[in-house]
N, C-alpha and C. Protein backbone atom coordinates (compact mmCIF):
# COMPACT_ATOMS: atom_id res chain seq x y z
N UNK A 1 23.27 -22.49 55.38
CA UNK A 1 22.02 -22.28 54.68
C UNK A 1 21.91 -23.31 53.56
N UNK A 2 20.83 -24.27 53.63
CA UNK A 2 20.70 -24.37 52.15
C UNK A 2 20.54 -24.36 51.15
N UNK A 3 20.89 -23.27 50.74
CA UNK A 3 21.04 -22.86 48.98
C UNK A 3 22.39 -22.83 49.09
N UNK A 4 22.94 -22.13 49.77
CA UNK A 4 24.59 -22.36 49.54
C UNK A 4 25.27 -23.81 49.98
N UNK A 5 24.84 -24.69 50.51
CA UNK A 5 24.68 -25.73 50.85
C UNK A 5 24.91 -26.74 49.06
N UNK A 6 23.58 -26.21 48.52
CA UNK A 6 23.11 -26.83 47.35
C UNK A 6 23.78 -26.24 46.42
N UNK A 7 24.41 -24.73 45.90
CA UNK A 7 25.14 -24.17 45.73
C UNK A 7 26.78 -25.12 45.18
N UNK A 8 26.79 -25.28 46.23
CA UNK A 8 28.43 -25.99 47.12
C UNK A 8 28.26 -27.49 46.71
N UNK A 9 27.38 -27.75 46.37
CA UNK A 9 26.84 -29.37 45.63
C UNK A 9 27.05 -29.41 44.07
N UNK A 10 26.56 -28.52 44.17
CA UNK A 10 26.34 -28.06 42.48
C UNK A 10 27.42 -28.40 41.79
N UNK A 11 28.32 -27.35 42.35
CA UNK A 11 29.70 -27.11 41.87
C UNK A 11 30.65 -28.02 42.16
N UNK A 12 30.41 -28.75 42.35
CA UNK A 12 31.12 -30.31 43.00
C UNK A 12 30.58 -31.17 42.16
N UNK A 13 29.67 -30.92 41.31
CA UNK A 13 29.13 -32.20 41.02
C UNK A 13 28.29 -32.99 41.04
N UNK A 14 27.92 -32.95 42.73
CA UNK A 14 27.04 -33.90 43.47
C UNK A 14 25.63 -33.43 42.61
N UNK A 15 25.05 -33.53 41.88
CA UNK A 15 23.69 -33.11 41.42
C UNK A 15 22.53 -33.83 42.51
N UNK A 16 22.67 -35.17 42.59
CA UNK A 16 21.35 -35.81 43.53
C UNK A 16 21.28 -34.92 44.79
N UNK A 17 22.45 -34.35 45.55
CA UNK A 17 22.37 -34.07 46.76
C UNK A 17 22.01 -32.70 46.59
N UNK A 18 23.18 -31.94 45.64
CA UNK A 18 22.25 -30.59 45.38
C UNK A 18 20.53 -30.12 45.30
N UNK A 19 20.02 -31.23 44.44
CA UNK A 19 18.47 -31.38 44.03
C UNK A 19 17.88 -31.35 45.57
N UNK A 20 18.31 -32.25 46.50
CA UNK A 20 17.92 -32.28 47.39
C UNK A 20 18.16 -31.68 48.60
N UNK A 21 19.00 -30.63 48.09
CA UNK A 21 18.78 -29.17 48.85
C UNK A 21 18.24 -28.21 48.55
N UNK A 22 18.34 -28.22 47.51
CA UNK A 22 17.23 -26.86 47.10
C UNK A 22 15.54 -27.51 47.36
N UNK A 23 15.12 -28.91 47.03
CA UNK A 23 13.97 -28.88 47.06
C UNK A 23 13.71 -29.11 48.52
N UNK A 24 14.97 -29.55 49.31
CA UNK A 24 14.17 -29.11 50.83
C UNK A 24 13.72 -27.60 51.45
N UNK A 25 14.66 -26.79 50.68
CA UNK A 25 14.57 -25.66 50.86
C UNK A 25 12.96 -24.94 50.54
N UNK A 26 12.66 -25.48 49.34
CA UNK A 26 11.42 -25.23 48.56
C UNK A 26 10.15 -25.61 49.59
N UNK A 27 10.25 -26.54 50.50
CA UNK A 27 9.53 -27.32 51.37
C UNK A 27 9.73 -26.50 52.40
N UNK A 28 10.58 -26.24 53.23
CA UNK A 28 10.77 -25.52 54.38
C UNK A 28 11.08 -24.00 54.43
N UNK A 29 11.65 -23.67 53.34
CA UNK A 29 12.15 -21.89 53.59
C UNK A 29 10.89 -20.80 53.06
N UNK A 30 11.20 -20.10 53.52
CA UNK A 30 9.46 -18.92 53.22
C UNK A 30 10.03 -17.83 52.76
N UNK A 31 11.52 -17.31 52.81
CA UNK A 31 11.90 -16.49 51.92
C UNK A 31 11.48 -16.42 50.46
N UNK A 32 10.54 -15.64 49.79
CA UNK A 32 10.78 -15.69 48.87
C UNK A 32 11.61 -15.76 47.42
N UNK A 33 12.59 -14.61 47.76
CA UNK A 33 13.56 -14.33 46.93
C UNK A 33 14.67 -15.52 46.60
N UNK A 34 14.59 -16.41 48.48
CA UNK A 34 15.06 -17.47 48.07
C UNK A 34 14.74 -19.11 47.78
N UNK A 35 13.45 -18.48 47.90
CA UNK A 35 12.62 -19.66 46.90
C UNK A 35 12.69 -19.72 45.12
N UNK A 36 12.52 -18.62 44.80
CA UNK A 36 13.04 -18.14 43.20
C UNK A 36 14.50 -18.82 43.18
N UNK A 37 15.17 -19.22 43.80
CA UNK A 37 16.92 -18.85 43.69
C UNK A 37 16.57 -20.48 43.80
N UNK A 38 15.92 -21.03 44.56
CA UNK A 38 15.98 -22.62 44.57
C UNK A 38 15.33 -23.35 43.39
N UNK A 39 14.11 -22.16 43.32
CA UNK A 39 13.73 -22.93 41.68
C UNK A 39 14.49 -22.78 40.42
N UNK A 40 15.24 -21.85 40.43
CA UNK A 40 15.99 -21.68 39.39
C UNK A 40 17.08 -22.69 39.76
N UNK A 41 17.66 -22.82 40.59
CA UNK A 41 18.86 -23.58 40.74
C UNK A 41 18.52 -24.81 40.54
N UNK A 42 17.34 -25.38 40.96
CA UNK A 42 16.64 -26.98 40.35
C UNK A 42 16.44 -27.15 38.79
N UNK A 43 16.09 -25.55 37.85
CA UNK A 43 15.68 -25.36 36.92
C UNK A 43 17.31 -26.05 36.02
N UNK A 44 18.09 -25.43 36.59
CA UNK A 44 20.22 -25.33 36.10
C UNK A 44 20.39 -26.65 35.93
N UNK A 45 20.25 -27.77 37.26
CA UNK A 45 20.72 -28.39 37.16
C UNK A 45 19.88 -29.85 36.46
N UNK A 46 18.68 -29.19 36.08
CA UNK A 46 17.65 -30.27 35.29
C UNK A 46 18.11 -29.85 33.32
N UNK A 47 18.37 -28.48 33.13
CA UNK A 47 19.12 -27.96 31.90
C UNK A 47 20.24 -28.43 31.75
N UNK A 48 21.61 -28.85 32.43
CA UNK A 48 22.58 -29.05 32.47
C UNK A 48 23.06 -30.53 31.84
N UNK A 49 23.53 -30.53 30.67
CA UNK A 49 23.76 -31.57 29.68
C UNK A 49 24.47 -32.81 30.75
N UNK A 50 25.62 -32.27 31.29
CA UNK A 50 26.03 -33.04 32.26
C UNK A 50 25.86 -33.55 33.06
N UNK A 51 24.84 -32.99 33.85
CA UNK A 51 23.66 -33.99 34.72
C UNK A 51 23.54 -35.19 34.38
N UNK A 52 23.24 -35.98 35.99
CA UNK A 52 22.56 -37.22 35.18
C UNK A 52 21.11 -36.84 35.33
N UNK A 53 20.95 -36.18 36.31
CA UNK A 53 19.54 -35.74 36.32
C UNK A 53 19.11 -35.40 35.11
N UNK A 54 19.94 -34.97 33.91
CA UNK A 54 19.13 -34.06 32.79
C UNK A 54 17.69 -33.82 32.43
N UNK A 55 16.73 -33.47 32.49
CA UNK A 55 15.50 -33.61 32.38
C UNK A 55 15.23 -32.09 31.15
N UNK A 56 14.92 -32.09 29.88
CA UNK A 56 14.51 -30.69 29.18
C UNK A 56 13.43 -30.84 29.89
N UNK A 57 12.25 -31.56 30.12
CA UNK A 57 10.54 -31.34 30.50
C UNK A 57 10.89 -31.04 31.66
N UNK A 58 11.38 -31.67 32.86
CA UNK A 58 11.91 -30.90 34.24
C UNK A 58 11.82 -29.34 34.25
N UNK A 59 12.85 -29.04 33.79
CA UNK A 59 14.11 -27.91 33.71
C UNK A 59 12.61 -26.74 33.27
N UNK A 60 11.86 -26.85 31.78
CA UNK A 60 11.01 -25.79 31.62
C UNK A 60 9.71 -25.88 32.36
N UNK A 61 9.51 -27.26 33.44
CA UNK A 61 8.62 -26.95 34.13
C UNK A 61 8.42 -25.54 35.22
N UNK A 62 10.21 -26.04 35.50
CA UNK A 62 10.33 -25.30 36.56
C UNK A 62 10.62 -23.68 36.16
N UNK A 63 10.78 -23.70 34.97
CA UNK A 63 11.08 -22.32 34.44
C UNK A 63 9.99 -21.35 34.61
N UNK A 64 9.21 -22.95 34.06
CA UNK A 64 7.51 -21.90 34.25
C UNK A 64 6.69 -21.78 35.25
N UNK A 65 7.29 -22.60 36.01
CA UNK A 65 6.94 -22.05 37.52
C UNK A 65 7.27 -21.06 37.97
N UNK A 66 8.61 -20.40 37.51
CA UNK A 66 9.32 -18.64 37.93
C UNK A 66 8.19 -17.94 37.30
N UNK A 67 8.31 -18.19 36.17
CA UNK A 67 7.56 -16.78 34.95
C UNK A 67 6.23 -16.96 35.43
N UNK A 68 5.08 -18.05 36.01
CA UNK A 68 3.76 -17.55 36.61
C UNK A 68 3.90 -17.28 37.82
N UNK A 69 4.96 -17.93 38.50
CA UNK A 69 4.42 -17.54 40.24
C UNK A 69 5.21 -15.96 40.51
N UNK A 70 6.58 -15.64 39.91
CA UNK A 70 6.88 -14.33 39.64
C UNK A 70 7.14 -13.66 38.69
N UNK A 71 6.29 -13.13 37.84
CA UNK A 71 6.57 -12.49 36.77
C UNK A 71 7.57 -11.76 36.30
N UNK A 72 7.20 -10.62 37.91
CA UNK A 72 8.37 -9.45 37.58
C UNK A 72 10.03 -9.98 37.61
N UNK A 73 9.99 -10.80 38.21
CA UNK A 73 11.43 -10.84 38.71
C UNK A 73 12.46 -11.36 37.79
N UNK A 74 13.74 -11.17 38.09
CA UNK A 74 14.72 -11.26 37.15
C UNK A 74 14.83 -12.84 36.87
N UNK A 75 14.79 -13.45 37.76
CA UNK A 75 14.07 -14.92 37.25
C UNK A 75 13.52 -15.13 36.41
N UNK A 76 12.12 -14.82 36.62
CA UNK A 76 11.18 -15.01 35.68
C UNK A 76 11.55 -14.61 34.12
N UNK A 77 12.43 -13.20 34.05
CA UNK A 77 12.29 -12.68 32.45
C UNK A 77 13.45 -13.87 32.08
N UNK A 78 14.88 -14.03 32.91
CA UNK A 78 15.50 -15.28 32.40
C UNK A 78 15.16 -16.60 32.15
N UNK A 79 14.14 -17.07 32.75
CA UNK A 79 13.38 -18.47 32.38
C UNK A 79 12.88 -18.11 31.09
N UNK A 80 11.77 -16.94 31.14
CA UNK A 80 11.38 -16.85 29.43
C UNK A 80 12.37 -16.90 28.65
N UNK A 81 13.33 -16.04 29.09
CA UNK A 81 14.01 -16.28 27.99
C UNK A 81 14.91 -17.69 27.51
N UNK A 82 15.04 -18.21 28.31
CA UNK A 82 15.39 -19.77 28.10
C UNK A 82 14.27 -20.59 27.27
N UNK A 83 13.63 -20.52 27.85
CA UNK A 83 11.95 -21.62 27.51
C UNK A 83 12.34 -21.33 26.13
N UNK A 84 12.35 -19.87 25.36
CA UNK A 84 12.53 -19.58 24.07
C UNK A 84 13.42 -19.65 23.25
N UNK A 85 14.21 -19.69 24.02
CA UNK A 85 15.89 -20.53 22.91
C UNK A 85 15.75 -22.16 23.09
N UNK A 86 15.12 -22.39 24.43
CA UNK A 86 14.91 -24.35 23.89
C UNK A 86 13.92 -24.26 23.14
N UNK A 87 12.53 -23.76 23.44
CA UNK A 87 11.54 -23.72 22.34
C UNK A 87 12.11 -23.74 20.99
N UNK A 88 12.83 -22.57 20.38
CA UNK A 88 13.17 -22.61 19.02
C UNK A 88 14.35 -23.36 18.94
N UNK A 89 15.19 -24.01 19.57
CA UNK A 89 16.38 -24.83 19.33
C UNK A 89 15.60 -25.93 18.85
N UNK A 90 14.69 -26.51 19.84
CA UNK A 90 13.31 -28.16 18.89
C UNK A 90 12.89 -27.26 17.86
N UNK A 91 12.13 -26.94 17.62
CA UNK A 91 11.99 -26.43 15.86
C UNK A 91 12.63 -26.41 15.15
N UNK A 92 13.90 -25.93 15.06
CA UNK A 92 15.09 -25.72 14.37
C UNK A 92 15.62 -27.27 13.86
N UNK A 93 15.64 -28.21 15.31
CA UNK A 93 15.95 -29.29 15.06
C UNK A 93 15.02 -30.40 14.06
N UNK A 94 13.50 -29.73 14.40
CA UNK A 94 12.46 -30.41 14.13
C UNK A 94 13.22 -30.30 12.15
N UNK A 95 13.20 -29.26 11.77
CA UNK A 95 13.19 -28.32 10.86
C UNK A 95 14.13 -28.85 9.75
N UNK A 96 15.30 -29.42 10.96
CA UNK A 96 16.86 -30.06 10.27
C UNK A 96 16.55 -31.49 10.25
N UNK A 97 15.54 -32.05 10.77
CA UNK A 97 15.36 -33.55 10.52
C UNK A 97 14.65 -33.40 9.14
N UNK A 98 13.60 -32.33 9.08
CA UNK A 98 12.61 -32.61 8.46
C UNK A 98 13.47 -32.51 6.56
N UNK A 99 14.30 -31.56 6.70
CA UNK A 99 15.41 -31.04 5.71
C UNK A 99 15.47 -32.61 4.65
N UNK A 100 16.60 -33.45 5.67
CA UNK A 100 17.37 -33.56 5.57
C UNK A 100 16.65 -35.12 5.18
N UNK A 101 15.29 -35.60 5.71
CA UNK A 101 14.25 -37.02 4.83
C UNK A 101 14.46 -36.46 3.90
N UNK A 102 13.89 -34.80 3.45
CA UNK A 102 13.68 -34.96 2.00
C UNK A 102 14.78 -34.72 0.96
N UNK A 103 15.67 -34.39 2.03
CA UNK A 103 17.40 -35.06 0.98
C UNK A 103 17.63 -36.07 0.54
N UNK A 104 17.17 -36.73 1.63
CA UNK A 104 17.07 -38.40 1.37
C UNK A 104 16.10 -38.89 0.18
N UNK A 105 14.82 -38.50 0.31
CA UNK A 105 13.98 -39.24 -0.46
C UNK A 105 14.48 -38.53 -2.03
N UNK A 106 14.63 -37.35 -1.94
CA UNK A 106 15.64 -37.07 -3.28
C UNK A 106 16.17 -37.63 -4.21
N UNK A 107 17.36 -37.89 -3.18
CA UNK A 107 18.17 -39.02 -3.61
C UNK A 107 17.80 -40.14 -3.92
N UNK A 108 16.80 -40.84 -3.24
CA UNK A 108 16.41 -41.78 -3.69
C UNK A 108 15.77 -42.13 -4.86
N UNK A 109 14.96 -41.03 -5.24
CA UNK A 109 14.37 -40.60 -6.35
C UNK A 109 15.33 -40.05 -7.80
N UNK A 110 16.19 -39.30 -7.73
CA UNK A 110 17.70 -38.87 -8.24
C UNK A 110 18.24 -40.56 -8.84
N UNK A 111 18.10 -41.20 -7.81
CA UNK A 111 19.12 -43.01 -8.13
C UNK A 111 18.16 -43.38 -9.28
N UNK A 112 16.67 -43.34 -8.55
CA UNK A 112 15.57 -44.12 -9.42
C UNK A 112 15.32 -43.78 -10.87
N UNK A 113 15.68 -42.67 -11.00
CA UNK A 113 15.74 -41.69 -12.82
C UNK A 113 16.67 -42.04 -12.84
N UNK A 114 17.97 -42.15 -12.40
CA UNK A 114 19.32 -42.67 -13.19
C UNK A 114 18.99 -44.33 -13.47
N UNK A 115 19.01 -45.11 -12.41
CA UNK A 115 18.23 -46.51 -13.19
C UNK A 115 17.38 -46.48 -14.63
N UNK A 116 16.82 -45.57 -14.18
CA UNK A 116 15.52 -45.76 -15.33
C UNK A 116 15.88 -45.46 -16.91
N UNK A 117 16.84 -44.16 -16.90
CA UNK A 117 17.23 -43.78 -18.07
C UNK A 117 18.75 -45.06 -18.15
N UNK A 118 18.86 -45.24 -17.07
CA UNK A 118 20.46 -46.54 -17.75
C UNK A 118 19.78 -47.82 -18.46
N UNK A 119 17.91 -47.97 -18.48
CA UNK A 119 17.71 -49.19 -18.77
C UNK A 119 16.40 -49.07 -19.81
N UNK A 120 16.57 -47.52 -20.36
CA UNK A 120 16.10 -47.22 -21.80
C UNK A 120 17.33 -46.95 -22.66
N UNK A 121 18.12 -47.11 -22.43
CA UNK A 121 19.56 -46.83 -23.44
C UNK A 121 19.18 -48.34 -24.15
N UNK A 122 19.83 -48.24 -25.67
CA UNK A 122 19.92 -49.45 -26.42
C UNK A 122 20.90 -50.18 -26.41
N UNK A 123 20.94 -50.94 -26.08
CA UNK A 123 21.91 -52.45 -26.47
C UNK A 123 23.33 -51.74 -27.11
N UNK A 124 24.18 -51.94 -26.23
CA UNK A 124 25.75 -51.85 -26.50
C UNK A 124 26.62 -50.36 -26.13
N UNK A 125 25.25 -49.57 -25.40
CA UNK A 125 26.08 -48.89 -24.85
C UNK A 125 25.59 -47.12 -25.51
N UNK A 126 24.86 -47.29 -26.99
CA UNK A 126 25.29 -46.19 -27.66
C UNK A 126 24.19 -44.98 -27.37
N UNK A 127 24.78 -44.14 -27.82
CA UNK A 127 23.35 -42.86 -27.40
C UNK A 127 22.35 -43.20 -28.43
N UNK A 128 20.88 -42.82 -27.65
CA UNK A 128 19.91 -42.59 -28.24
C UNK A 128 19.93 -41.75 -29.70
N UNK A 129 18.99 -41.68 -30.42
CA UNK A 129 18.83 -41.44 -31.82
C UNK A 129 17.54 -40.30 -31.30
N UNK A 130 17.81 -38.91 -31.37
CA UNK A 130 16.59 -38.00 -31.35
C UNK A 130 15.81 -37.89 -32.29
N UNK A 131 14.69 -37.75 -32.28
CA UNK A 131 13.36 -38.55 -33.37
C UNK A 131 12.95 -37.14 -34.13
């Protein structure tokens, strides 16, 4: 069969050949249940850091292809729930870039007041005189 076919790819490694068992499968098999099982398994190996395939836009296409074409199914509630831990993992990240400019520009700003007050000090070093 191929899903266990693609399955048996997977787990080996082979990602190109796997892909291209499940999506023949997707093309030719009319089982449903194991049409869900091929989209999800295309969904794995487009998520999968190790892939070369890696694709994030891939991977939640196909996620969201489970959650509209089957709602109910245990597929489907696990794709949502994926879509929503990558969803908020980019925010989070968005969140930690965004942090971490204005650490930067801080600092930069932090240097620029230390310049500024090192080059109102008077001649030779000594403290200011409070008025």
């Amino acid at each position: 069969m191929l899903l266990d076919q693609g399955h048996a790819l997977l787990v080996a490694g082979r990602f190109e050949e796997a892909v291209a068992a499940f999506e023949t499968y997707l093309v030719f098999g009319e089982n449903p249940a194991h049409r869900r099982t091929a989209t999800w398994s295309l969904a794995m190996v487009y998520l999968l850091p190790t892939s070369p395939l890696h694709s994030q836009t891939r991977a939640l296409a196909l996620l969201r292809t489970l959650e509209d074409g089957h709602p109910r199914s245990l597929e489907a509630m696990q794709a949502g729930w994926i879509r929503t831990v990558i969803q908020e993992g980019t925010r989070n990240r968005s969140t930690i870039q965004e942090h971490e400019r204005t650490i930067r520009e801080l600092n930069e700003l932090v240097e620029q007041l230390k310049q500024i007050d090192l080059n109102r000090r008077p001649p030779g070093g000594g403290e200011r005189e409070e008025g």
